[in-house]
C-alpha atoms as a PDB file:
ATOM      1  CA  UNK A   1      28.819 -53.770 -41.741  1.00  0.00           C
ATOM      2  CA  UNK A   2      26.906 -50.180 -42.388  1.00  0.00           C
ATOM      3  CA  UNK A   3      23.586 -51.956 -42.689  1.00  0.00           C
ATOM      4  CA  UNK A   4      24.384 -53.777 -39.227  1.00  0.00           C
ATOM      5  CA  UNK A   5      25.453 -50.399 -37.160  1.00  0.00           C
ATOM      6  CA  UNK A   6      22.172 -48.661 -38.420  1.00  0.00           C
ATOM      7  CA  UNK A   7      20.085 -51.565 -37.006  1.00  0.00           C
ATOM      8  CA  UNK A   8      22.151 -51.067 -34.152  1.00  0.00           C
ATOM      9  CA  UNK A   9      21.864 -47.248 -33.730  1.00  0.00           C
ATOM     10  CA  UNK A  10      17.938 -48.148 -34.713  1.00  0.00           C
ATOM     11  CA  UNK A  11      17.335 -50.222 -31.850  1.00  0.00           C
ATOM     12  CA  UNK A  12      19.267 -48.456 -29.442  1.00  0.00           C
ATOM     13  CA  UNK A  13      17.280 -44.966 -30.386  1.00  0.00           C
ATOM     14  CA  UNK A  14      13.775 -47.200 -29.956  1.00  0.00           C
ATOM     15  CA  UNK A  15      14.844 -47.918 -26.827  1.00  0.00           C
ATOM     16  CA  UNK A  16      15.455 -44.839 -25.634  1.00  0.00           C
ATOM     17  CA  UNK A  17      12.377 -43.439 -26.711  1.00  0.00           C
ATOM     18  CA  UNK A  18      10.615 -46.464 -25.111  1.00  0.00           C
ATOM     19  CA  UNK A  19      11.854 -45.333 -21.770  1.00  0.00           C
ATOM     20  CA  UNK A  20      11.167 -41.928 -21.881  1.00  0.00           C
ATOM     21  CA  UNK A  21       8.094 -42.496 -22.645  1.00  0.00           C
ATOM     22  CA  UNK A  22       7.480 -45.151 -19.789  1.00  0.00           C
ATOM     23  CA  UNK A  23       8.774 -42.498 -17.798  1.00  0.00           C
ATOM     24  CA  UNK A  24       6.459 -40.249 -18.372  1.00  0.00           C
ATOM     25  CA  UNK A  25       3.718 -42.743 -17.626  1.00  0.00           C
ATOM     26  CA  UNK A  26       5.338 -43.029 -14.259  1.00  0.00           C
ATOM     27  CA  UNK A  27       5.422 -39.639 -13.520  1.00  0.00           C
ATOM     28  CA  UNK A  28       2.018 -38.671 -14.675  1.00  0.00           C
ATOM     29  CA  UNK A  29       1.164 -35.346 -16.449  1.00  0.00           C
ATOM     30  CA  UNK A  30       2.703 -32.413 -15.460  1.00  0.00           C
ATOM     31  CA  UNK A  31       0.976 -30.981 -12.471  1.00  0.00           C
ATOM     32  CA  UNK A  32      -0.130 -26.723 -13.109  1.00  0.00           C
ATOM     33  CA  UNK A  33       1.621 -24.159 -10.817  1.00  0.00           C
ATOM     34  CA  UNK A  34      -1.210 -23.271  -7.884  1.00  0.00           C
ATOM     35  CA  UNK A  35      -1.867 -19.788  -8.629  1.00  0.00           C
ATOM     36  CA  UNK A  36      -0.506 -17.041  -5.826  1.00  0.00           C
ATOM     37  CA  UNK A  37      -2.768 -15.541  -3.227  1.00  0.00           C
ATOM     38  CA  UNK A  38      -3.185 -11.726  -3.583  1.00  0.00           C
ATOM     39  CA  UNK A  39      -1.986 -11.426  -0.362  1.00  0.00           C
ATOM     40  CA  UNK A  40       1.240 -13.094  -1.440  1.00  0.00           C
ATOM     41  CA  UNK A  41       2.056 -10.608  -4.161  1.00  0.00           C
ATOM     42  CA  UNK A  42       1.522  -7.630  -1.851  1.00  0.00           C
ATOM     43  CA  UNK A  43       4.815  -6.256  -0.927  1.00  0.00           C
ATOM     44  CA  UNK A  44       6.164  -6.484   2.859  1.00  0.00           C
ATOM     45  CA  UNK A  45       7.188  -2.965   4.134  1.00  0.00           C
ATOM     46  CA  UNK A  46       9.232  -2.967   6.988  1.00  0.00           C
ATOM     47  CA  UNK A  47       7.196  -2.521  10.628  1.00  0.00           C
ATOM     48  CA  UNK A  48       6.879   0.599  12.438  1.00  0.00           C
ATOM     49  CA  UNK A  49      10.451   1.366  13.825  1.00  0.00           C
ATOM     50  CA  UNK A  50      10.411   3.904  17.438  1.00  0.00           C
ATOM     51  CA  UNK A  51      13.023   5.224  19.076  1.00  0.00           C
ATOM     52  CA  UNK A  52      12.122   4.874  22.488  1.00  0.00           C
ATOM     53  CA  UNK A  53      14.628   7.203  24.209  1.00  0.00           C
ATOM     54  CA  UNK A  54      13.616   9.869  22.251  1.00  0.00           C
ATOM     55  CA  UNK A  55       9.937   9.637  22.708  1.00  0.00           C
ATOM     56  CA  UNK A  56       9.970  11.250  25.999  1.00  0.00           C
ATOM     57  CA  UNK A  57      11.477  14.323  24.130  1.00  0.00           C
ATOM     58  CA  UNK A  58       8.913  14.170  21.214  1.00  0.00           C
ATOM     59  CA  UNK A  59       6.547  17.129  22.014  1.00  0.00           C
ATOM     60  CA  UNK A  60       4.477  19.120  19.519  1.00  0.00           C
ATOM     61  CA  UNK A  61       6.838  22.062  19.484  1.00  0.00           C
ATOM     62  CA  UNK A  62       9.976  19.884  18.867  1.00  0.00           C
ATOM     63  CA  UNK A  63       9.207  17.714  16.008  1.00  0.00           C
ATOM     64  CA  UNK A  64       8.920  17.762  12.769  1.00  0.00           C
ATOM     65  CA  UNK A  65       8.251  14.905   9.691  1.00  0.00           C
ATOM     66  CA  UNK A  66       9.543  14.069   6.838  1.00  0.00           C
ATOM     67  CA  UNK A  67       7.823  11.543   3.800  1.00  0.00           C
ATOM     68  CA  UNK A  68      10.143  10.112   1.709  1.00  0.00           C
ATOM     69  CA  UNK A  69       8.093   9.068  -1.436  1.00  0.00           C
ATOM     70  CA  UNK A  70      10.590   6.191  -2.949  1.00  0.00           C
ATOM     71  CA  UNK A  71      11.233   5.061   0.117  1.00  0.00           C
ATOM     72  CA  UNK A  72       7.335   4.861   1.021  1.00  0.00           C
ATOM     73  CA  UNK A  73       8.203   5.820   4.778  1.00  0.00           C
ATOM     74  CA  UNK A  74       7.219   8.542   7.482  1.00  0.00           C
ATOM     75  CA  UNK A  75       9.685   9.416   9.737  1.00  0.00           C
ATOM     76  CA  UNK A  76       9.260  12.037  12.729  1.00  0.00           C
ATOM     77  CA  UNK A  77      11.574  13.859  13.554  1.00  0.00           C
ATOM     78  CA  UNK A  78      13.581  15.602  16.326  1.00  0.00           C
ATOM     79  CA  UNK A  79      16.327  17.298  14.451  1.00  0.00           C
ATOM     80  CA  UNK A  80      18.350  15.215  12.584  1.00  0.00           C
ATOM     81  CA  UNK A  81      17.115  12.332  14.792  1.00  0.00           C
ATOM     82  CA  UNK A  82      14.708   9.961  14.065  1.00  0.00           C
ATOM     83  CA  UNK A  83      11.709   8.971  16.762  1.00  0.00           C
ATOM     84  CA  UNK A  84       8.990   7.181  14.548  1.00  0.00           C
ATOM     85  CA  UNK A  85       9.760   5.372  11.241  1.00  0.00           C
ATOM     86  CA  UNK A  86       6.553   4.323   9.391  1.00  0.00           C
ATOM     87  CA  UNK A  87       5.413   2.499   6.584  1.00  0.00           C
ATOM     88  CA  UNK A  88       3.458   4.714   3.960  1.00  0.00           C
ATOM     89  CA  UNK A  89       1.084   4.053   0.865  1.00  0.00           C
ATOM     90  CA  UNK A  90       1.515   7.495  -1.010  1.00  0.00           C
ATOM     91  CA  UNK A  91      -0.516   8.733  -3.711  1.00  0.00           C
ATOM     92  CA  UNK A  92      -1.029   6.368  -7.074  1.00  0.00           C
ATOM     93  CA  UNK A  93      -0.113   7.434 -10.814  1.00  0.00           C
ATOM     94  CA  UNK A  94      -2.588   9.969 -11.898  1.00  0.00           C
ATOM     95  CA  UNK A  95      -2.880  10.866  -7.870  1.00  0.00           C
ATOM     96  CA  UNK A  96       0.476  11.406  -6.719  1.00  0.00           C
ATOM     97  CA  UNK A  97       0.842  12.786  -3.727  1.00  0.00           C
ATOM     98  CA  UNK A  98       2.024  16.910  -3.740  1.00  0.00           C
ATOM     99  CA  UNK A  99       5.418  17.459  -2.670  1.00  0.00           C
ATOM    100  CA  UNK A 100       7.287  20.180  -0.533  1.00  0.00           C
ATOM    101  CA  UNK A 101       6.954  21.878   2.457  1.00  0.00           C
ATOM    102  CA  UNK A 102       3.222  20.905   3.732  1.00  0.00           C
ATOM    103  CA  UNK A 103       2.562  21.904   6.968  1.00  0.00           C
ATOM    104  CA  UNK A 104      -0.091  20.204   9.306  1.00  0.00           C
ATOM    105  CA  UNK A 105      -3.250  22.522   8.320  1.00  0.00           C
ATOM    106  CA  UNK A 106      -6.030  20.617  10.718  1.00  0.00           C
ATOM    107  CA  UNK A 107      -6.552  17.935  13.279  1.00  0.00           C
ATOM    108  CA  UNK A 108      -9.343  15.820  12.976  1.00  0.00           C
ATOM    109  CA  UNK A 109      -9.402  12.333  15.000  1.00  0.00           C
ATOM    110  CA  UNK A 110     -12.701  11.071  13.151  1.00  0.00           C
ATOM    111  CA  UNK A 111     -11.928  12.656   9.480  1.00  0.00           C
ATOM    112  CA  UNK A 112     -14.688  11.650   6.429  1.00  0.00           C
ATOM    113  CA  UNK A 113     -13.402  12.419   2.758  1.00  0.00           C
ATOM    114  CA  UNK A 114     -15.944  14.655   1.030  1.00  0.00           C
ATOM    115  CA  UNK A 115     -15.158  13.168  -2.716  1.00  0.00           C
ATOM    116  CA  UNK A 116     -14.019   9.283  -2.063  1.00  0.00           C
ATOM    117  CA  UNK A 117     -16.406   6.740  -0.421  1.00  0.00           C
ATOM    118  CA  UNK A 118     -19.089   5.073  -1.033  1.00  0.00           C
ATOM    119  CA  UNK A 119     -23.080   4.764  -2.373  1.00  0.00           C
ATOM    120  CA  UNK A 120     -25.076   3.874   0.800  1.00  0.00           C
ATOM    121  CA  UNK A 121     -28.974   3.051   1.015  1.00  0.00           C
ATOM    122  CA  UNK A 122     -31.559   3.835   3.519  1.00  0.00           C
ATOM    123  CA  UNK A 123     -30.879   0.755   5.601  1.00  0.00           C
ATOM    124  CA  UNK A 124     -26.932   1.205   5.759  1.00  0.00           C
ATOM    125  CA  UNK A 125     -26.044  -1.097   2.815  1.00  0.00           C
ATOM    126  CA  UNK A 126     -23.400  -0.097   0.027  1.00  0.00           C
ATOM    127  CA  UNK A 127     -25.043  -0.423  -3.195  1.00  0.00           C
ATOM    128  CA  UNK A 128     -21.161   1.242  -4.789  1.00  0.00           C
ATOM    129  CA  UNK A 129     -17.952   0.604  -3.010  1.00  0.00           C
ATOM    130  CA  UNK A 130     -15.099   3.063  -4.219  1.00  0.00           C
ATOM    131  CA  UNK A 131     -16.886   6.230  -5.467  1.00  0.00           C
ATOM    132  CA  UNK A 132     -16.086   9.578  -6.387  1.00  0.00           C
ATOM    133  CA  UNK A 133     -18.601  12.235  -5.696  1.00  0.00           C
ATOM    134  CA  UNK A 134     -17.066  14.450  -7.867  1.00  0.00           C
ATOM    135  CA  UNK A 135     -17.169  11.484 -10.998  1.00  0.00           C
ATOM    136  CA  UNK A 136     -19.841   9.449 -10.385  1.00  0.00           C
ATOM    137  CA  UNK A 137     -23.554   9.297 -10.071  1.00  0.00           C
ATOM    138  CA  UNK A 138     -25.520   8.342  -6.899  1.00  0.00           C
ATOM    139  CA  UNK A 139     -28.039   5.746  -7.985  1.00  0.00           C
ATOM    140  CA  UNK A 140     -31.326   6.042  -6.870  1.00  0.00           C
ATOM    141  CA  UNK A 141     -32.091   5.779  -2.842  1.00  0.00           C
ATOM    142  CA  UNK A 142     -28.648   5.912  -2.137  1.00  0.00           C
ATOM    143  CA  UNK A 143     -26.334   8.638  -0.920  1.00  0.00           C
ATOM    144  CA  UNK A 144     -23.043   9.400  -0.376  1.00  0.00           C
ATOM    145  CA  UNK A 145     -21.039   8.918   2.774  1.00  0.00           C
ATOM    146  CA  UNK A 146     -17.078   9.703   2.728  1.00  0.00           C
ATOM    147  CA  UNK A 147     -14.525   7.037   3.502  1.00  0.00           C
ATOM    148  CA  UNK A 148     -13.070   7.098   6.715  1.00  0.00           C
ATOM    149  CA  UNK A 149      -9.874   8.694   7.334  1.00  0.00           C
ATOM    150  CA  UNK A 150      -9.183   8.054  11.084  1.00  0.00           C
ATOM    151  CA  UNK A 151      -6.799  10.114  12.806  1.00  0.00           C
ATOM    152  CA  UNK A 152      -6.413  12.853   9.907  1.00  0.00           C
ATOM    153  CA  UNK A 153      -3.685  15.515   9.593  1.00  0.00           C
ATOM    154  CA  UNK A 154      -4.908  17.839   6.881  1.00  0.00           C
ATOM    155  CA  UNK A 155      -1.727  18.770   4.266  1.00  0.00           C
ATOM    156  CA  UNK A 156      -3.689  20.323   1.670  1.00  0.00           C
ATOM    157  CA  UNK A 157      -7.014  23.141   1.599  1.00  0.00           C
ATOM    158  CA  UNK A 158      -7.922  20.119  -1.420  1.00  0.00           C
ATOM    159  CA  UNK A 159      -7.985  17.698   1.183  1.00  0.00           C
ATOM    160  CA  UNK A 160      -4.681  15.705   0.938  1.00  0.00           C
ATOM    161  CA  UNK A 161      -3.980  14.524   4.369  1.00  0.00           C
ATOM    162  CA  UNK A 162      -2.036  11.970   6.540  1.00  0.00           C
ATOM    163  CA  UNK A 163      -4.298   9.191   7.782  1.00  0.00           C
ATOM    164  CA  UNK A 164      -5.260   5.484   8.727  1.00  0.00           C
ATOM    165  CA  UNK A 165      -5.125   3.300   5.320  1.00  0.00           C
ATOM    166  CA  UNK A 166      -4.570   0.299   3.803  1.00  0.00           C
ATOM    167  CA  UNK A 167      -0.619   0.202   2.913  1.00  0.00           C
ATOM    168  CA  UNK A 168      -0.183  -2.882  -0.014  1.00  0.00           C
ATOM    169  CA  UNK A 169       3.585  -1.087  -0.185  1.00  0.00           C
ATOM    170  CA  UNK A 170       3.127   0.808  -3.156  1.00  0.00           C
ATOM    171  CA  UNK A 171       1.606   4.111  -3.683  1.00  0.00           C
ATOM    172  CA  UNK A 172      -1.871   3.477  -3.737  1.00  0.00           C
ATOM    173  CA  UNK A 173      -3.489   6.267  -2.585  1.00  0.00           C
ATOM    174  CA  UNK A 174      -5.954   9.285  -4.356  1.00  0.00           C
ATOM    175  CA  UNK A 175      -3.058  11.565  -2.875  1.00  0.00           C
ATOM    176  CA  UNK A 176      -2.915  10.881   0.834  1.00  0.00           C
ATOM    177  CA  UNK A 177      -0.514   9.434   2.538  1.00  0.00           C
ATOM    178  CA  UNK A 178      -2.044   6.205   4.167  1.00  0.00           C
ATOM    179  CA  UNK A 179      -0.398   5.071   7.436  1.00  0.00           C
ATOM    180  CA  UNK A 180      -1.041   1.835   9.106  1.00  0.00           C
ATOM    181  CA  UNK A 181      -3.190   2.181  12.508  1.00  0.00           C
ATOM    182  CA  UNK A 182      -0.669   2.677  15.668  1.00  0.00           C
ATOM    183  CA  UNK A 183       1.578   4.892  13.352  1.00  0.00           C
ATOM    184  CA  UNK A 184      -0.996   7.575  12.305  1.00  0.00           C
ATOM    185  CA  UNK A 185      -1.995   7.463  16.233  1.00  0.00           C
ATOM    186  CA  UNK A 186       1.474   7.555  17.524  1.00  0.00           C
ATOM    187  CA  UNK A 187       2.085  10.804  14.442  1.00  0.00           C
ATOM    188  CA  UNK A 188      -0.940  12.265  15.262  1.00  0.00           C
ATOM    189  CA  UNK A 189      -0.472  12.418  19.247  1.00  0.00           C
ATOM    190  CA  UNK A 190       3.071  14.425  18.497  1.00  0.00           C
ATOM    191  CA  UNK A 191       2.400  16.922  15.823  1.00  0.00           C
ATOM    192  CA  UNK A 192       0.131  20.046  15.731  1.00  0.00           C
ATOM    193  CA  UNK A 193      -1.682  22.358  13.632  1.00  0.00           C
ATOM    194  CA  UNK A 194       1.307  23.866  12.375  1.00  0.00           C
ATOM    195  CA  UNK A 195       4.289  21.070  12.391  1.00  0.00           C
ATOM    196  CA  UNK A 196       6.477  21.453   9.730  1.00  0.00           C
ATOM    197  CA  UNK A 197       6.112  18.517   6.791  1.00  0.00           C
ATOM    198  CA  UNK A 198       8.202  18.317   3.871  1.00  0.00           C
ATOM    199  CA  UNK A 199       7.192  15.273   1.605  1.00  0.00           C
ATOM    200  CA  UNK A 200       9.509  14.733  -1.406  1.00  0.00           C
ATOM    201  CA  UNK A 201      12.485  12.123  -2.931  1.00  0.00           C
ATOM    202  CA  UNK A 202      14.250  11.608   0.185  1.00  0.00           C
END
């Protein structure tokens, strides 16, 4: 009787693994995961948000803007109201952006960063992408022309400003706070040389 239940349980286990492994034939090998576009790991940040009633009120002597770092948004300001919320890319690890009352030092609609950019030849061609004048050397025929910083409004005499970036919703940034395209237009039509800024962990 023993000997007869382990053929039993013998066959029965053979043809279990028999199936499983017909199975398998069926299903074919296990196909790999495609791999994620970069643009798929990039964060969504919420779009620009505007308070439309209280544009009409938003003038350069009644605002003022506040950057909350954690929260990687702009937000301008009319007292305790808010007119614009923006996204932000703030300054990276090693480049954070400074913190504290910053008021707007310059305008400048058509900015150019003296120490990031890139290596450009004679003809207009970037031999290096993503420079540092201060770091790196020009190689030779090729010279330096700042990144653009479109609609600038200067924080810092070190050149730490609020411009037109690329936002991947993380700090990113050398130390500037990056803005997407209509928001650093819309911020830089309402502020002046002088507008109060406080940047911080708001």
């Amino acid at each position: 009787m023993p000997a007869t239940l382990l053929r039993y349980f013998c066959a029965l286990l053979a043809a279990a693994l028999t199936y499983a492994a017909s199975a398998q034939i069926r299903s074919g090998p296990t196909q790999p995961q495609p791999l994620r576009k970069a643009s798929q790991l990039i964060q969504r940040q919420e779009p620009i948000k505007i308070n439309h009633s209280l544009m009409t009120q938003a003038t350069p002597d009644s605002v003022h803007v506040v950057i909350s770092l954690p929260k990687q948004r702009a937000y301008l300001m009319i007292g305790e109201q808010i007119v614009i919320d923006s996204p932000i890319s703030s300054g990276k690890r090693g480049h954070t952006s400074p913190t504290g009352h910053l008021p707007v030092l310059e305008k400048d609609p058509n900015h150019h960063s003296s120490l990031y950019g890139d290596f450009v030849d004679g003809s207009g061609r970037i031999v290096r992408a993503g420079v540092s004048a201060r770091i790196d050397s020009a190689p030779s025929g090729t010279h330096f022309v700042g990144a653009t910083m479109k609609w600038f409004m200067r924080l810092t005499g070190d050149g730490v400003g609020m411009h037109v970036g690329i936002l991947p919703g993380y700090p990113a940034s050398h130390g500037c706070i990056r803005m997407p395209f209509d928001g650093a237009k819309l911020f830089y039509d309402r502020v002046k040389v002088g507008t109060p800024v406080d940047v911080g962990d708001y």
